[in-house]
PDB file of N, CA and C in Angstrom:
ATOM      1  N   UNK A   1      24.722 -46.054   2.082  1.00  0.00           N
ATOM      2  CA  UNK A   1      23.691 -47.037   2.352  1.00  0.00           C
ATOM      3  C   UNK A   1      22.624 -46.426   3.260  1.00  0.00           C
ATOM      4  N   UNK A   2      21.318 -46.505   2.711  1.00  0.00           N
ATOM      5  CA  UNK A   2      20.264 -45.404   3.826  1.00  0.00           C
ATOM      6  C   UNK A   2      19.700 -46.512   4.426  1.00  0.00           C
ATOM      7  N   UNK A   3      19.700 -46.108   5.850  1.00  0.00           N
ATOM      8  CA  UNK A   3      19.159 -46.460   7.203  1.00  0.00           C
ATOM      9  C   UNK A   3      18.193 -46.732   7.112  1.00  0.00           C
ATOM     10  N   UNK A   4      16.898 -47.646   7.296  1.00  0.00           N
ATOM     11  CA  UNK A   4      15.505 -47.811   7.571  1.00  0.00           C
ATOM     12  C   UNK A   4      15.341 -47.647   9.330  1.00  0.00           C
ATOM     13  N   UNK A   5      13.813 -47.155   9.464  1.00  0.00           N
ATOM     14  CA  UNK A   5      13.176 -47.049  10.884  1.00  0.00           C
ATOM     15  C   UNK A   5      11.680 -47.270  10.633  1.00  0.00           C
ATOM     16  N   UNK A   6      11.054 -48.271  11.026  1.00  0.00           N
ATOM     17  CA  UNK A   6       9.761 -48.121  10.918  1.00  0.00           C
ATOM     18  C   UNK A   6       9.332 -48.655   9.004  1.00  0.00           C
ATOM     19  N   UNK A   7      10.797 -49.064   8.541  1.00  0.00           N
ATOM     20  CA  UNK A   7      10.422 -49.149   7.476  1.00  0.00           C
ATOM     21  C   UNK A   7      10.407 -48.108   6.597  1.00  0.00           C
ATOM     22  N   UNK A   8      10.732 -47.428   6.655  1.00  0.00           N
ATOM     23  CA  UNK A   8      11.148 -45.257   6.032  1.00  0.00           C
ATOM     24  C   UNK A   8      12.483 -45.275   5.869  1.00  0.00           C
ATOM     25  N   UNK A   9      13.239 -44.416   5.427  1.00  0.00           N
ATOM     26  CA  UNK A   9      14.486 -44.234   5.500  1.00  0.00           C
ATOM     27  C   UNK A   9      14.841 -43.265   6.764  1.00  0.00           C
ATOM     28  N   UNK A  10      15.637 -43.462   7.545  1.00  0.00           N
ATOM     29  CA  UNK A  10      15.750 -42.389   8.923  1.00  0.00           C
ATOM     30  C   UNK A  10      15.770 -40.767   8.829  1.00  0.00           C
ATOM     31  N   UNK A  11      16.080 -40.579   7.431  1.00  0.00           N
ATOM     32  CA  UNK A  11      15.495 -39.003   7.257  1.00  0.00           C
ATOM     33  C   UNK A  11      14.023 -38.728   7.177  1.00  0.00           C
ATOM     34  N   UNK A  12      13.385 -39.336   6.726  1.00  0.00           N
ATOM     35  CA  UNK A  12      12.014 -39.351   6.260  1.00  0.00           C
ATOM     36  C   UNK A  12      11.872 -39.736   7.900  1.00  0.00           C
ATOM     37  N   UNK A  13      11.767 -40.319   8.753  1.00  0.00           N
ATOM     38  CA  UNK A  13      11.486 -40.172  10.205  1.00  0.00           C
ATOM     39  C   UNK A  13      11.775 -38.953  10.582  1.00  0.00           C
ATOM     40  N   UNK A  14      12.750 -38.521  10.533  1.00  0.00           N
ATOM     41  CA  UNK A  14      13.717 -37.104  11.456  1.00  0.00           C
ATOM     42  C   UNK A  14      12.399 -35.803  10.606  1.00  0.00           C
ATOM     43  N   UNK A  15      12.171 -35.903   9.601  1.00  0.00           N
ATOM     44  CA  UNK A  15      11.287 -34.732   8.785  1.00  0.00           C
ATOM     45  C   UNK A  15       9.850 -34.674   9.361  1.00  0.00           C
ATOM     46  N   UNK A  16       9.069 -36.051   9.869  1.00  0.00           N
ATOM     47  CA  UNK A  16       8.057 -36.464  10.171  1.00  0.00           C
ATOM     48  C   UNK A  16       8.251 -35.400  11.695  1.00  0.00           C
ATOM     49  N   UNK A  17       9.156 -35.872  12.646  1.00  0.00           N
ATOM     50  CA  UNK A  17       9.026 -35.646  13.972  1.00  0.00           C
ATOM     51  C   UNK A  17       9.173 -33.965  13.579  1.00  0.00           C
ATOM     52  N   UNK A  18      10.304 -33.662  12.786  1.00  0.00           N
ATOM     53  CA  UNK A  18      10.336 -32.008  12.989  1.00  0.00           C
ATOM     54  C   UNK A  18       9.045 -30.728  12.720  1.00  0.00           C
ATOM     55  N   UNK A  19       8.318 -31.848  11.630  1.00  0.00           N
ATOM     56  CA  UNK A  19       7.035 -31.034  11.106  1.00  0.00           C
ATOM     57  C   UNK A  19       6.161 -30.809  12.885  1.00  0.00           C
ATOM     58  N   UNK A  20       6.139 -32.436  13.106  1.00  0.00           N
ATOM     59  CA  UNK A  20       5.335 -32.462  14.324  1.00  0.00           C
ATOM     60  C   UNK A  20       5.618 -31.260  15.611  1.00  0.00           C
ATOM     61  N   UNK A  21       6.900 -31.362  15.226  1.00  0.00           N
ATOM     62  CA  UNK A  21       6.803 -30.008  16.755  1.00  0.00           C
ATOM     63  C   UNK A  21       6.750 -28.454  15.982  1.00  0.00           C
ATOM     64  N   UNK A  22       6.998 -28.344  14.588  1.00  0.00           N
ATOM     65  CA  UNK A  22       5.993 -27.362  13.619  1.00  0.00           C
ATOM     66  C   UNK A  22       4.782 -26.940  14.313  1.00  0.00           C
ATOM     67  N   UNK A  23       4.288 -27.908  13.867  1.00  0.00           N
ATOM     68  CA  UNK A  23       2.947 -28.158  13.875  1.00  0.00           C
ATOM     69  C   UNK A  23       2.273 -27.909  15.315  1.00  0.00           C
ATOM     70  N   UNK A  24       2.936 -28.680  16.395  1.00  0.00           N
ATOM     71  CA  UNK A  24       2.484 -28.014  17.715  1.00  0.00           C
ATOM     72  C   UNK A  24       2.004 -26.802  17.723  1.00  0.00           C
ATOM     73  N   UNK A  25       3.751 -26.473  17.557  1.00  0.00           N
ATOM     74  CA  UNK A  25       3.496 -25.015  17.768  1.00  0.00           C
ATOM     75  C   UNK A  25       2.809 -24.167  17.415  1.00  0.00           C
ATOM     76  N   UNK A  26       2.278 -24.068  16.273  1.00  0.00           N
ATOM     77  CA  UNK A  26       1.316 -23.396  15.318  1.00  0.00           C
ATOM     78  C   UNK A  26       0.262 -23.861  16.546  1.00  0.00           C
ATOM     79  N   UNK A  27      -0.500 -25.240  16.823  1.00  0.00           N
ATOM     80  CA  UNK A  27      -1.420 -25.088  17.818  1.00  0.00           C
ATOM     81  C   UNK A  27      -1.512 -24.447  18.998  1.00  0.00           C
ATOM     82  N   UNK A  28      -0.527 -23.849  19.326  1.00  0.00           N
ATOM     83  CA  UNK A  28      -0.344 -23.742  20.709  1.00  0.00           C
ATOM     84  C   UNK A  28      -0.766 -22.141  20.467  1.00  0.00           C
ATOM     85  N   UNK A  29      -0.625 -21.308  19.268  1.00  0.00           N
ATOM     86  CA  UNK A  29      -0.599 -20.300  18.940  1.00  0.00           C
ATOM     87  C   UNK A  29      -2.200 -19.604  18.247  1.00  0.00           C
ATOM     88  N   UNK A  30      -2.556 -20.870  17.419  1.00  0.00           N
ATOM     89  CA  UNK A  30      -4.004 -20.354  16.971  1.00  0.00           C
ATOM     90  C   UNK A  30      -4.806 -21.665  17.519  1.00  0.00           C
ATOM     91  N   UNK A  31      -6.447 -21.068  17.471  1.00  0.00           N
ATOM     92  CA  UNK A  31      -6.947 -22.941  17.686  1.00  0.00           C
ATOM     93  C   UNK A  31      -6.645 -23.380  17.909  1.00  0.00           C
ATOM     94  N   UNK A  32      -7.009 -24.360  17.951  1.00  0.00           N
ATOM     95  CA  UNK A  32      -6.455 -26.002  17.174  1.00  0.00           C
ATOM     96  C   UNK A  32      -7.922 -26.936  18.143  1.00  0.00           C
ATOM     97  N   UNK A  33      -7.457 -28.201  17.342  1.00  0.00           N
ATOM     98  CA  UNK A  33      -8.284 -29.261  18.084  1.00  0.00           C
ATOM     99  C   UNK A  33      -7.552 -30.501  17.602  1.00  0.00           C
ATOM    100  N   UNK A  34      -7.899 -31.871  18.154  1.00  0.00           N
ATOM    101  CA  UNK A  34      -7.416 -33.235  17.691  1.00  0.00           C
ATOM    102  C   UNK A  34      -8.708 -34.128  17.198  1.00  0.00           C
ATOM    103  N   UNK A  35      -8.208 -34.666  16.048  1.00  0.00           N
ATOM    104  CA  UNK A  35      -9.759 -35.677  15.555  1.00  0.00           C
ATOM    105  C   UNK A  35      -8.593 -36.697  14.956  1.00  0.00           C
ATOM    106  N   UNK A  36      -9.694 -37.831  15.111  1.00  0.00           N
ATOM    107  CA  UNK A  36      -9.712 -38.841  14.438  1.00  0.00           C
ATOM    108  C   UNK A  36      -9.333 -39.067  13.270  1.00  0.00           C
ATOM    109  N   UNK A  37      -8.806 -39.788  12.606  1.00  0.00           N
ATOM    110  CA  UNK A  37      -8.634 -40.024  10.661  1.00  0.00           C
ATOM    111  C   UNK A  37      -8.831 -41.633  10.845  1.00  0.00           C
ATOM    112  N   UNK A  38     -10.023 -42.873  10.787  1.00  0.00           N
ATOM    113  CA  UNK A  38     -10.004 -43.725  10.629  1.00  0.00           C
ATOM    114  C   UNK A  38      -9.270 -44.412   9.712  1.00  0.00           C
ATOM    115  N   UNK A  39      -9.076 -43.270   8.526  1.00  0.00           N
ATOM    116  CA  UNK A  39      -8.451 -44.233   7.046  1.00  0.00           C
ATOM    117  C   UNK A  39      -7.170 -44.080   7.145  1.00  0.00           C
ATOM    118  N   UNK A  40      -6.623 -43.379   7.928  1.00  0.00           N
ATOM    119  CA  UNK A  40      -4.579 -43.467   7.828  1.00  0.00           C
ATOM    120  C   UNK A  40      -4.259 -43.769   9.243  1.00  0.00           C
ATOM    121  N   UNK A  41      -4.400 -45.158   8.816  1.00  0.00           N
ATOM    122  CA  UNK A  41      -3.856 -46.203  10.473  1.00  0.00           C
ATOM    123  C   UNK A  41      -2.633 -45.862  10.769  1.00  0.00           C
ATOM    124  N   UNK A  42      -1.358 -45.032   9.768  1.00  0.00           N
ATOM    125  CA  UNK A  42      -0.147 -45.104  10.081  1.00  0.00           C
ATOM    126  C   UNK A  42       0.201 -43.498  10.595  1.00  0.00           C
ATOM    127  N   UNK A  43      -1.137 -42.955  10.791  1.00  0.00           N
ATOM    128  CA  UNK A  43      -1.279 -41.550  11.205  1.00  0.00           C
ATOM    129  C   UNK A  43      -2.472 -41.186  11.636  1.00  0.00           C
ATOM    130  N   UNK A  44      -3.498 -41.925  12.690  1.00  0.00           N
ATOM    131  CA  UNK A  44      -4.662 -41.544  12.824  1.00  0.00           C
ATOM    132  C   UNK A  44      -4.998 -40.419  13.512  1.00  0.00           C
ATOM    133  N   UNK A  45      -4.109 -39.682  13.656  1.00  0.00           N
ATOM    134  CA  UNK A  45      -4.982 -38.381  14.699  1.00  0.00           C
ATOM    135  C   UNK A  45      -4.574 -37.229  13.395  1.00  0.00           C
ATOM    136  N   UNK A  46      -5.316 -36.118  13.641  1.00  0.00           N
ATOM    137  CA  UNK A  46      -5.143 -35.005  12.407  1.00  0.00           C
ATOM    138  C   UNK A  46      -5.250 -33.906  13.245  1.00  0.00           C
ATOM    139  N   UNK A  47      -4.668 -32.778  13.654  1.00  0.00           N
ATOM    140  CA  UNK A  47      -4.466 -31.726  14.233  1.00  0.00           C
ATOM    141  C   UNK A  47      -4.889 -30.306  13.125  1.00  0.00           C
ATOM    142  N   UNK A  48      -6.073 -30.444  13.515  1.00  0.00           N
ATOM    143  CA  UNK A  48      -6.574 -28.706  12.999  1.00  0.00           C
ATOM    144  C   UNK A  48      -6.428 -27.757  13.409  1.00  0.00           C
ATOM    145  N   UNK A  49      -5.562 -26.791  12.814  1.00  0.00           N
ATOM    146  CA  UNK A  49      -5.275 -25.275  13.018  1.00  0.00           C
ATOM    147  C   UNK A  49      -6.338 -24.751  12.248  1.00  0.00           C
ATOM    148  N   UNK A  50      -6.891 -23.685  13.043  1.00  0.00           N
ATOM    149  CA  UNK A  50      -7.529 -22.350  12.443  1.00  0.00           C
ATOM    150  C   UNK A  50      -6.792 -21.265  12.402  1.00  0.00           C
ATOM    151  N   UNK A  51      -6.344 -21.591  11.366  1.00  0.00           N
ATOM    152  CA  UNK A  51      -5.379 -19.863  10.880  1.00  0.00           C
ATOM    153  C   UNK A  51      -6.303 -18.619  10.164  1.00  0.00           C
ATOM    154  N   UNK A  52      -5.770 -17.410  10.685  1.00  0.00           N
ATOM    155  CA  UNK A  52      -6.743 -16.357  10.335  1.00  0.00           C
ATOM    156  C   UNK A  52      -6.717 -16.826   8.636  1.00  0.00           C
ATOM    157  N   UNK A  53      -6.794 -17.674   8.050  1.00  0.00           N
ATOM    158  CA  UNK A  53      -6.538 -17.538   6.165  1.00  0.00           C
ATOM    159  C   UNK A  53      -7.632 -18.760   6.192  1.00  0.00           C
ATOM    160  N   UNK A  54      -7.985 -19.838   7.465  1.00  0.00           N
ATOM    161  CA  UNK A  54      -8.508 -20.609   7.210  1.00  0.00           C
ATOM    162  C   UNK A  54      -7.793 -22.275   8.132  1.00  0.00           C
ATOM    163  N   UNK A  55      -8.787 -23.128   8.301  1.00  0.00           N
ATOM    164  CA  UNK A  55      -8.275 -24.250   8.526  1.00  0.00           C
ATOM    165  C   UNK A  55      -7.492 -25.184   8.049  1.00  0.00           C
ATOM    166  N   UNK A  56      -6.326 -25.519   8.397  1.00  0.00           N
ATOM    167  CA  UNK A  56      -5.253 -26.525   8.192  1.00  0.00           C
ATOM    168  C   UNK A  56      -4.842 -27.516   9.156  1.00  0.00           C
ATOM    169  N   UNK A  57      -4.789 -28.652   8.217  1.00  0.00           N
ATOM    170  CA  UNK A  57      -4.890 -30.253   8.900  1.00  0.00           C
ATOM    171  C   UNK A  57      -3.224 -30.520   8.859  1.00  0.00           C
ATOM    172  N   UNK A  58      -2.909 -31.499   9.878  1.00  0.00           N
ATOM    173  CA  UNK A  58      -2.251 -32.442   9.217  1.00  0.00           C
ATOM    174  C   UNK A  58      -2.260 -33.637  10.495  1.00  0.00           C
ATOM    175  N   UNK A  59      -2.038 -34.950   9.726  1.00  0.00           N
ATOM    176  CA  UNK A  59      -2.029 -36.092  10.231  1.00  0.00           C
ATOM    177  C   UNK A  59      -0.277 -35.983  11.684  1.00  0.00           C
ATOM    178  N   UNK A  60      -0.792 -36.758  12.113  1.00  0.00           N
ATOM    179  CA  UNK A  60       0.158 -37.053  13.593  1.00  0.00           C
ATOM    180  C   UNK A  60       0.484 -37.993  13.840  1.00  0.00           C
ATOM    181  N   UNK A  61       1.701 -38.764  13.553  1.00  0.00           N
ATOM    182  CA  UNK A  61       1.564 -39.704  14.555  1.00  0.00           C
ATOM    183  C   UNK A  61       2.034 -40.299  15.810  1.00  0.00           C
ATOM    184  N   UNK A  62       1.572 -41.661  16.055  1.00  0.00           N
ATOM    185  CA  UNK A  62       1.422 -41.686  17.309  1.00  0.00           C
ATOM    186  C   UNK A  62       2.528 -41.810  18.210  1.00  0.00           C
ATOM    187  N   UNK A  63       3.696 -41.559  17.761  1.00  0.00           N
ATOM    188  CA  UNK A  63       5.055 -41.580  18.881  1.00  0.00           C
ATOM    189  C   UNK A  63       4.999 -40.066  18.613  1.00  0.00           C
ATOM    190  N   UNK A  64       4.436 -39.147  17.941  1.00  0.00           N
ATOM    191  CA  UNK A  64       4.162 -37.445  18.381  1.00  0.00           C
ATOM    192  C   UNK A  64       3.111 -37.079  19.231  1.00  0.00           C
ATOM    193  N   UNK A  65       1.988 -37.695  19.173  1.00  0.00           N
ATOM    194  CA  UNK A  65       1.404 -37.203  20.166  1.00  0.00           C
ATOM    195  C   UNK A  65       1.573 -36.986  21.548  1.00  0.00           C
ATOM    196  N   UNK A  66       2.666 -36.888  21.921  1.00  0.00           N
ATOM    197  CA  UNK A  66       2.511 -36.301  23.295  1.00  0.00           C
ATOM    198  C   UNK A  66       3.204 -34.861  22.773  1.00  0.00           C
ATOM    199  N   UNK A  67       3.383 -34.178  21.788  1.00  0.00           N
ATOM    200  CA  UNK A  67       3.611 -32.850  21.260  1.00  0.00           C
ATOM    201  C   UNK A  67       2.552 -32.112  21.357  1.00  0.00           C
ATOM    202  N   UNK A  68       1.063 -32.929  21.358  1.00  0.00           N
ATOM    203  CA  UNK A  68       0.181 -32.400  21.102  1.00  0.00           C
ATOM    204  C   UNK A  68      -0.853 -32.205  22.361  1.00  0.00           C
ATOM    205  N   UNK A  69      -0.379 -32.389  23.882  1.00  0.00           N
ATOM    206  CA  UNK A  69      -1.342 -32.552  24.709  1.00  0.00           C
ATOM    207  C   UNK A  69      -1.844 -31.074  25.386  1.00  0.00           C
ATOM    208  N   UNK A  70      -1.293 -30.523  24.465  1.00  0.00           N
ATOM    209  CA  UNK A  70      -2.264 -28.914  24.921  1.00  0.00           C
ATOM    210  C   UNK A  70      -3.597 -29.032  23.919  1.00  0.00           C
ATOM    211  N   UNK A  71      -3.918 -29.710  22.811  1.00  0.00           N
ATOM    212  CA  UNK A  71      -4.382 -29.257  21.551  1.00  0.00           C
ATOM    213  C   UNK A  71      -5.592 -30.186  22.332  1.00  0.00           C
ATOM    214  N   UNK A  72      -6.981 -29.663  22.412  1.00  0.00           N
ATOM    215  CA  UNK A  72      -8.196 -30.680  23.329  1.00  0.00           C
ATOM    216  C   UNK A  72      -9.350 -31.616  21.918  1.00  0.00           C
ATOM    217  N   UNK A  73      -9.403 -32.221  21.854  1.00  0.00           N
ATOM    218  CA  UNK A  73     -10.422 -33.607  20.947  1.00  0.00           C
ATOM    219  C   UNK A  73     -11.519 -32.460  21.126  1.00  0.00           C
ATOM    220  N   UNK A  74     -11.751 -32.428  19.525  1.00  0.00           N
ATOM    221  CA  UNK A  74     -12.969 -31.592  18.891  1.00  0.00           C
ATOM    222  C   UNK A  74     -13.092 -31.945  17.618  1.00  0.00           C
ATOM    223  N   UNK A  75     -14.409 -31.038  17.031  1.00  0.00           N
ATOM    224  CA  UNK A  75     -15.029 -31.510  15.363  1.00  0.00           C
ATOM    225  C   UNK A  75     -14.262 -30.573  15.034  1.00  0.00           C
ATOM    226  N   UNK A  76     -13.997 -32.091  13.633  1.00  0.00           N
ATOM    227  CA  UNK A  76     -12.975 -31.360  12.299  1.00  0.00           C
ATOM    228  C   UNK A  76     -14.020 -30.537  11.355  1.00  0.00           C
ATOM    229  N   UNK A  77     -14.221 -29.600  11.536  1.00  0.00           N
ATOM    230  CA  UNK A  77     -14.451 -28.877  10.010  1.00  0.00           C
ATOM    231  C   UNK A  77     -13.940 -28.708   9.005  1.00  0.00           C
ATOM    232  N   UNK A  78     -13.316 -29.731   7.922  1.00  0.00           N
ATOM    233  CA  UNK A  78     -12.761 -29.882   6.833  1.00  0.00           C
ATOM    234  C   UNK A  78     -13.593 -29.614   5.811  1.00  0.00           C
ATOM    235  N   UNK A  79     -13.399 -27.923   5.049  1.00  0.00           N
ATOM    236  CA  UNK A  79     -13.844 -27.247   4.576  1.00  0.00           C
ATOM    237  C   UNK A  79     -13.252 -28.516   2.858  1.00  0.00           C
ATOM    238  N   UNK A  80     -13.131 -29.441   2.982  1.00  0.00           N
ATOM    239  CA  UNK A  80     -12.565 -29.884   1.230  1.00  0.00           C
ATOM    240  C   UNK A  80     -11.240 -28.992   0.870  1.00  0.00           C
ATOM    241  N   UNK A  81     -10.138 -28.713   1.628  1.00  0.00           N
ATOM    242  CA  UNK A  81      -8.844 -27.921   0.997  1.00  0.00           C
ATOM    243  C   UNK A  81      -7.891 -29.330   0.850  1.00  0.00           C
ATOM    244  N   UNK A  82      -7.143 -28.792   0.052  1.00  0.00           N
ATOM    245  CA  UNK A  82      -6.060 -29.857  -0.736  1.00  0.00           C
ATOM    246  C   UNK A  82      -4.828 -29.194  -0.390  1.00  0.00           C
ATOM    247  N   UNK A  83      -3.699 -30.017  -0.161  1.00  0.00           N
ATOM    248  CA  UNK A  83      -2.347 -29.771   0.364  1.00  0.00           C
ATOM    249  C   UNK A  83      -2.018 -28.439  -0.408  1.00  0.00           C
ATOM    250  N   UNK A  84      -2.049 -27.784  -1.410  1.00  0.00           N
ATOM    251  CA  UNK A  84      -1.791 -26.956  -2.084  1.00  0.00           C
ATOM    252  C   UNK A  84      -2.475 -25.831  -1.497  1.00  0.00           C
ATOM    253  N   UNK A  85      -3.619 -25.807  -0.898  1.00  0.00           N
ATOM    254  CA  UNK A  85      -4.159 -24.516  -0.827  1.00  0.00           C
ATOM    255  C   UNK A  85      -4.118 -24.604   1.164  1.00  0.00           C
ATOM    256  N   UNK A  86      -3.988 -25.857   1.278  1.00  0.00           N
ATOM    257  CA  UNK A  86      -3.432 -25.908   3.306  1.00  0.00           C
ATOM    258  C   UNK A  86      -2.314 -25.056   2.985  1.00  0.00           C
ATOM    259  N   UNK A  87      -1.150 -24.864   2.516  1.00  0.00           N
ATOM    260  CA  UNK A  87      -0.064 -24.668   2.490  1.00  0.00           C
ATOM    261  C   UNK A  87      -0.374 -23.189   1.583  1.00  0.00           C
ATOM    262  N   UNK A  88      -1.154 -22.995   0.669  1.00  0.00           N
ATOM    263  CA  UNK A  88      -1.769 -21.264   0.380  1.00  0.00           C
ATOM    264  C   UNK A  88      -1.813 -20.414   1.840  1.00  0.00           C
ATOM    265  N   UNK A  89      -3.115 -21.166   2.549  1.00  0.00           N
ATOM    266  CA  UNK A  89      -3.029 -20.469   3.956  1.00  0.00           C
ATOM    267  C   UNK A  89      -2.313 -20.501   4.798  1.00  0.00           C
ATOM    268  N   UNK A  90      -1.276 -21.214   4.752  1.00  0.00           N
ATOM    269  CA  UNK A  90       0.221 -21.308   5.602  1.00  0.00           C
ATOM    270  C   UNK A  90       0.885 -19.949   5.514  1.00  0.00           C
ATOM    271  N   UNK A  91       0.978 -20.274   4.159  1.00  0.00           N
ATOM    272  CA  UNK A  91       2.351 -19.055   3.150  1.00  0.00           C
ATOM    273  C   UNK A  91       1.605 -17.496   4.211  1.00  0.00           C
ATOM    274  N   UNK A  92       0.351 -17.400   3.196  1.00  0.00           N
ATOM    275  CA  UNK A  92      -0.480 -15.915   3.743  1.00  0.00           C
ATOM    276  C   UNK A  92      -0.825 -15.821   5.108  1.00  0.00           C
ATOM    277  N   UNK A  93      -0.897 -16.664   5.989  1.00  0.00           N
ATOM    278  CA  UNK A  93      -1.021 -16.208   7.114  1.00  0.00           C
ATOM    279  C   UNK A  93       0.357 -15.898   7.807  1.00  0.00           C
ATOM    280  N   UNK A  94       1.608 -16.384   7.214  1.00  0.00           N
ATOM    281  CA  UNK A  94       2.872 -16.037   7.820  1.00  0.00           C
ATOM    282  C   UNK A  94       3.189 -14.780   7.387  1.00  0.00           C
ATOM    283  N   UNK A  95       2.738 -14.349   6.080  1.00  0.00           N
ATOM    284  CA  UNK A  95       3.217 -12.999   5.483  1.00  0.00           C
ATOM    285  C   UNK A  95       2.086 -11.780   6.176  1.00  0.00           C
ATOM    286  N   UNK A  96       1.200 -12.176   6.666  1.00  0.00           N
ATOM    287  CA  UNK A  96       0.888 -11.174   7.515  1.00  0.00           C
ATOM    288  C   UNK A  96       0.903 -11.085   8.771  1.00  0.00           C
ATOM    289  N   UNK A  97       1.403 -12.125   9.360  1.00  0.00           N
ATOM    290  CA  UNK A  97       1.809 -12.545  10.800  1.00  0.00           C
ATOM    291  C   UNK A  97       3.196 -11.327  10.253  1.00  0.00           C
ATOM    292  N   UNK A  98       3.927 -11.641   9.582  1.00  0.00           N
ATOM    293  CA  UNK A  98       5.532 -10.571   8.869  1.00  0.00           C
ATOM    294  C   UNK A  98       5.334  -9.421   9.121  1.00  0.00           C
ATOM    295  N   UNK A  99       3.943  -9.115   8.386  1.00  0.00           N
ATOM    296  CA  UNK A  99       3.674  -7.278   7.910  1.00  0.00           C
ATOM    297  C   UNK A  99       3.348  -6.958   9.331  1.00  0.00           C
ATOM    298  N   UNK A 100       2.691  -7.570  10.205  1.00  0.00           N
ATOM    299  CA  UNK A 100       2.307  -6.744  11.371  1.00  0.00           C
ATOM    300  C   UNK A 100       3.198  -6.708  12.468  1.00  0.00           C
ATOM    301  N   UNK A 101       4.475  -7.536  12.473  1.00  0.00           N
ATOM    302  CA  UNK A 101       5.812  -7.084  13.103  1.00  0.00           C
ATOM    303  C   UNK A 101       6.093  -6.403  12.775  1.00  0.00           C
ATOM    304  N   UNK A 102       6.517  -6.282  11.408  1.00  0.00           N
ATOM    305  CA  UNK A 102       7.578  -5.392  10.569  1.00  0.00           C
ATOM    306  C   UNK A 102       7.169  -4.087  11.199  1.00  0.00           C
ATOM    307  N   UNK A 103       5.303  -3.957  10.939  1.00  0.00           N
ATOM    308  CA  UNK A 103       4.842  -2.551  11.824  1.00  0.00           C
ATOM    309  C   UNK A 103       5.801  -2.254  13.189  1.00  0.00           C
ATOM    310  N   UNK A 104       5.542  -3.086  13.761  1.00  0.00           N
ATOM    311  CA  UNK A 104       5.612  -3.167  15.749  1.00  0.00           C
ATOM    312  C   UNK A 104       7.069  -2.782  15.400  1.00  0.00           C
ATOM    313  N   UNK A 105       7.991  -3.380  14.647  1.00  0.00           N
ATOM    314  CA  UNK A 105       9.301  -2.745  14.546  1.00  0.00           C
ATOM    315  C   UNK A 105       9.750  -1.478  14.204  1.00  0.00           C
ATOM    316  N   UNK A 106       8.704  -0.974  13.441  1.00  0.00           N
ATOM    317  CA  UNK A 106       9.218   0.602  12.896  1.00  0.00           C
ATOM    318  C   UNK A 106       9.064   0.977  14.010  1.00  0.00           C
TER     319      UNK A 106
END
């Protein structure tokens, strides 16, 4: 029998919060800034990373934001990318974040 929270099933909560401290972290590491999303009341803040491949969003919400109080309120430059190609520049910026350890390791 699956659990509801918020109206979700309690995994679909537990996945939400884990992305969120993801997601920190990635800010804490490149860029970042916090903006607004008027149209997703059930996630209005959006956390932009500038990864060397390019900018990536994602929505926050508001029992995460205090994950996010290093990340300072600035303009979103949302270049028009779609979850498919946010997650292109995810993949490639981790595989060369890879190659340039792998160096430091030889």
């Amino acid at each position: 029998m699956k659990q509801f929270l918020f109206g979700r099933p309690i995994m679909c909560e537990y996945i939400y919060r884990e992305r969120a401290h993801l997601v920190a972290h990635l800010a804490a590491i490149y860029p970042s800034v916090r903006v607004t999303d008027p149209e997703e009341p059930d996630a209005p803040t959006v956390v932009t990373v500038w990864l060397p491949t390019g900018p990536a969003g994602w929505h926050v919400r508001p029992c995460d934001l205090h994950l996010f109080e290093h990340v300072p309120p600035g303009d979103n430059h949302y270049d028009g990318y779609d979850t498919e190609e946010k997650y292109r520049r995810l993949d490639e910026a981790t595989m060369r974040l890879a190659k340039l350890k792998k160096v430091d390791n030889s």
